[in-house]
C-alpha atoms as a PDB file:
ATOM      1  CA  UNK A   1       2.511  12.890  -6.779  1.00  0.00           C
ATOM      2  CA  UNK A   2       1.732   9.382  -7.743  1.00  0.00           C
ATOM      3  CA  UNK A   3      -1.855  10.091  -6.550  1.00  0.00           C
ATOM      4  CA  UNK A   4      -2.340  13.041  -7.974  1.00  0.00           C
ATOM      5  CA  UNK A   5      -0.943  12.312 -11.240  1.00  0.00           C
ATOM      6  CA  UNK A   6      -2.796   9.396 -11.548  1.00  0.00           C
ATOM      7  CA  UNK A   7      -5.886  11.163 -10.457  1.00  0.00           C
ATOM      8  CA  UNK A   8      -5.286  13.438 -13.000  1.00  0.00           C
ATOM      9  CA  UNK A   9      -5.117  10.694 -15.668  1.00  0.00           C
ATOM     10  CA  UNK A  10      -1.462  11.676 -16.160  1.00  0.00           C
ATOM     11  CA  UNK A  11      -0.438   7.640 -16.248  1.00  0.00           C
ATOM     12  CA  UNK A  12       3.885   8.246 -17.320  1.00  0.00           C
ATOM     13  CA  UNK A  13       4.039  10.877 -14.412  1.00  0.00           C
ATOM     14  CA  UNK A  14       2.239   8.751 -12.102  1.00  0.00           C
ATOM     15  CA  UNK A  15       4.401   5.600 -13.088  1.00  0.00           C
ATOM     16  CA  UNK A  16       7.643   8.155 -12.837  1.00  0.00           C
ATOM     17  CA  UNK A  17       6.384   9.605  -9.451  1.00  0.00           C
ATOM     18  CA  UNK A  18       5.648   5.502  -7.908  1.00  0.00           C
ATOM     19  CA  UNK A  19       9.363   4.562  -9.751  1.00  0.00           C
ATOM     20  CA  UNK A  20      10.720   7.377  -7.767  1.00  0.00           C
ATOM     21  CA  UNK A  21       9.226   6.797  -4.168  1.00  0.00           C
ATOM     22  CA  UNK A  22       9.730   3.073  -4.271  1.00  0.00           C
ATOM     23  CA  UNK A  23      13.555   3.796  -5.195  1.00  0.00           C
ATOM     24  CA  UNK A  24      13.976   6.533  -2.742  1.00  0.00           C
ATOM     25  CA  UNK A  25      11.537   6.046   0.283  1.00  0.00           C
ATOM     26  CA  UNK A  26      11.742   1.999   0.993  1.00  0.00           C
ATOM     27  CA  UNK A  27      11.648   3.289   4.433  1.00  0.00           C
ATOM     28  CA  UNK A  28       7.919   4.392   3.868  1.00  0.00           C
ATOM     29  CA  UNK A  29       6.762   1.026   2.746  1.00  0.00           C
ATOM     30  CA  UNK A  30       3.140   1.646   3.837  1.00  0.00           C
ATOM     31  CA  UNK A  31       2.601   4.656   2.269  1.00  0.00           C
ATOM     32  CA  UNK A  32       4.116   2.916  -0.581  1.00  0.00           C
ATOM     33  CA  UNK A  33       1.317   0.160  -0.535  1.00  0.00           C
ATOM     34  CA  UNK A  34      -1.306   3.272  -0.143  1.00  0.00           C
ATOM     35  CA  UNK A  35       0.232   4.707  -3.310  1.00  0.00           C
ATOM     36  CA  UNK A  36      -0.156   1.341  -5.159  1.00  0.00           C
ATOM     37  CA  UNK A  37      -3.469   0.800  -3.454  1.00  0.00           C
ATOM     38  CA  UNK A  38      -4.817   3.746  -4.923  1.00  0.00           C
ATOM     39  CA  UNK A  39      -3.597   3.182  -8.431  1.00  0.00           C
ATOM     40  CA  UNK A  40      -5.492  -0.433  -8.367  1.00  0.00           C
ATOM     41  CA  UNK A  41      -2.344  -2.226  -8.266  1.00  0.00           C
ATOM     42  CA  UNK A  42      -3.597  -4.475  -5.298  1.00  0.00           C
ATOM     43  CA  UNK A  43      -0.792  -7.400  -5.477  1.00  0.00           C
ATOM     44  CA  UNK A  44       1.906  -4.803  -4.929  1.00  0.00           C
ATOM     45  CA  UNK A  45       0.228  -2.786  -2.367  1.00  0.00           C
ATOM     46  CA  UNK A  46       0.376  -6.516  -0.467  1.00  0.00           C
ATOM     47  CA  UNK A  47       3.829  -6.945  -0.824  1.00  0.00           C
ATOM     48  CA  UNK A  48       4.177  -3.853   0.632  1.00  0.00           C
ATOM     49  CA  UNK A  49       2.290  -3.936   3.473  1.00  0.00           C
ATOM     50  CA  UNK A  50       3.964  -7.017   4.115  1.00  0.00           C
ATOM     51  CA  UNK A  51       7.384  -5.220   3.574  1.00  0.00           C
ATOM     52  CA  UNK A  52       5.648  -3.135   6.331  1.00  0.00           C
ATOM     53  CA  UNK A  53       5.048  -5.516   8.499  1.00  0.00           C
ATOM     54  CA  UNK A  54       8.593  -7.095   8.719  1.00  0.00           C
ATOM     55  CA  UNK A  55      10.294  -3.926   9.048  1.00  0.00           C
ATOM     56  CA  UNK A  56       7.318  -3.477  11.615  1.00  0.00           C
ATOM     57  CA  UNK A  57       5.999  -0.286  10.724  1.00  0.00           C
ATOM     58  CA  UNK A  58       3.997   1.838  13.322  1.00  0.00           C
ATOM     59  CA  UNK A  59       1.813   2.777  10.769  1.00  0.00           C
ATOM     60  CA  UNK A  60       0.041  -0.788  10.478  1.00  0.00           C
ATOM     61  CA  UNK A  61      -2.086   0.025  13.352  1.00  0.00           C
ATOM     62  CA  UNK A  62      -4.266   1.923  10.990  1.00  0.00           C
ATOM     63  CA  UNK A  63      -4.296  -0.656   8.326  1.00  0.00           C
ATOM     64  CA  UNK A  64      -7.555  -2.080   9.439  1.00  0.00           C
ATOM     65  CA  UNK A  65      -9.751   1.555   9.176  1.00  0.00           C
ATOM     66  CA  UNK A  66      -7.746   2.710   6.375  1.00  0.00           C
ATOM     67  CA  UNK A  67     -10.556   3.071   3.395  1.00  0.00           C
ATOM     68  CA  UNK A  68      -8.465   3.289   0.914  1.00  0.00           C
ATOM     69  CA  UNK A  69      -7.526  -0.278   1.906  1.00  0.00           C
ATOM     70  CA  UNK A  70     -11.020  -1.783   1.662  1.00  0.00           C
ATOM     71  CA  UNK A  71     -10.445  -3.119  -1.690  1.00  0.00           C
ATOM     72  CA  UNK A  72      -7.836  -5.327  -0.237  1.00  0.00           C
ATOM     73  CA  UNK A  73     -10.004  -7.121   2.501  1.00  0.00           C
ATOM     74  CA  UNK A  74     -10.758  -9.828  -0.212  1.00  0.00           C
ATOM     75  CA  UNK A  75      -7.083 -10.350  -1.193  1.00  0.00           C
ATOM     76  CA  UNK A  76      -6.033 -13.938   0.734  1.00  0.00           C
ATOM     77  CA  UNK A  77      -2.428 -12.691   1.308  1.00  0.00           C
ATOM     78  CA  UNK A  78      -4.063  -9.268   2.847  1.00  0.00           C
ATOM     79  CA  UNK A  79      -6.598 -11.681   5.022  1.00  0.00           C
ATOM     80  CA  UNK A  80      -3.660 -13.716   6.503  1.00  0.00           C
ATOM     81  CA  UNK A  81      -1.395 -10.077   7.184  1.00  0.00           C
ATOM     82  CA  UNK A  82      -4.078  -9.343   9.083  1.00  0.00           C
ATOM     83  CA  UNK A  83      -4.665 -12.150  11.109  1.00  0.00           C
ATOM     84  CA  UNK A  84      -0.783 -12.320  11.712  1.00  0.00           C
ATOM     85  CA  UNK A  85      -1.163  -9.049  13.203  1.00  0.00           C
ATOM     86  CA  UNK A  86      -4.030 -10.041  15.415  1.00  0.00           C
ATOM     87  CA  UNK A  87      -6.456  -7.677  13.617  1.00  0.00           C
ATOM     88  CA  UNK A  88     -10.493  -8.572  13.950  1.00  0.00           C
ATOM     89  CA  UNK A  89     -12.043 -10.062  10.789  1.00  0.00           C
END
């Protein structure tokens, strides 16, 4: 919904839909950094992914062919996640 809503330019229900899943699904945290990804909220989607990464989350193998992530190859903290995980530059 957090897509979709912002997609839809619907910004509150977006916001409400992102409160929601970060409240309810920490469990998820890299489709949480996806969500924030998407909305251009770069610095949280790295905190995620991070969250991700010390909970280590089977889902970071595709964080390195994930488009949706390319925005975040020129984020520092994103550069030295993926070196951590031993991920090509």
């Amino acid at each position: 919904m957090v897509v979709i809503n912002a997609k839809g330019g619907k910004k509150k229900e977006s916001d409400r839909a992102r409160n929601q899943l970060t409240e309810k699904y920490t469990n998820l945290p890299y489709y949480i950094a996806l969500a924030y990804t998407y909305i251009g909220e770069i610095e949280k989607a790295v905190d995620w992914l991070e969250t991700a990464y010390m909970n280590k989350d089977n889902n970071l193998v595709y964080v390195n062919v994930e488009p949706l992530f390319i925005n975040l190859r020129t984020n520092s903290r994103f550069s030295k996640l993926m070196q951590q995980m031993n991920f090509p530059k």
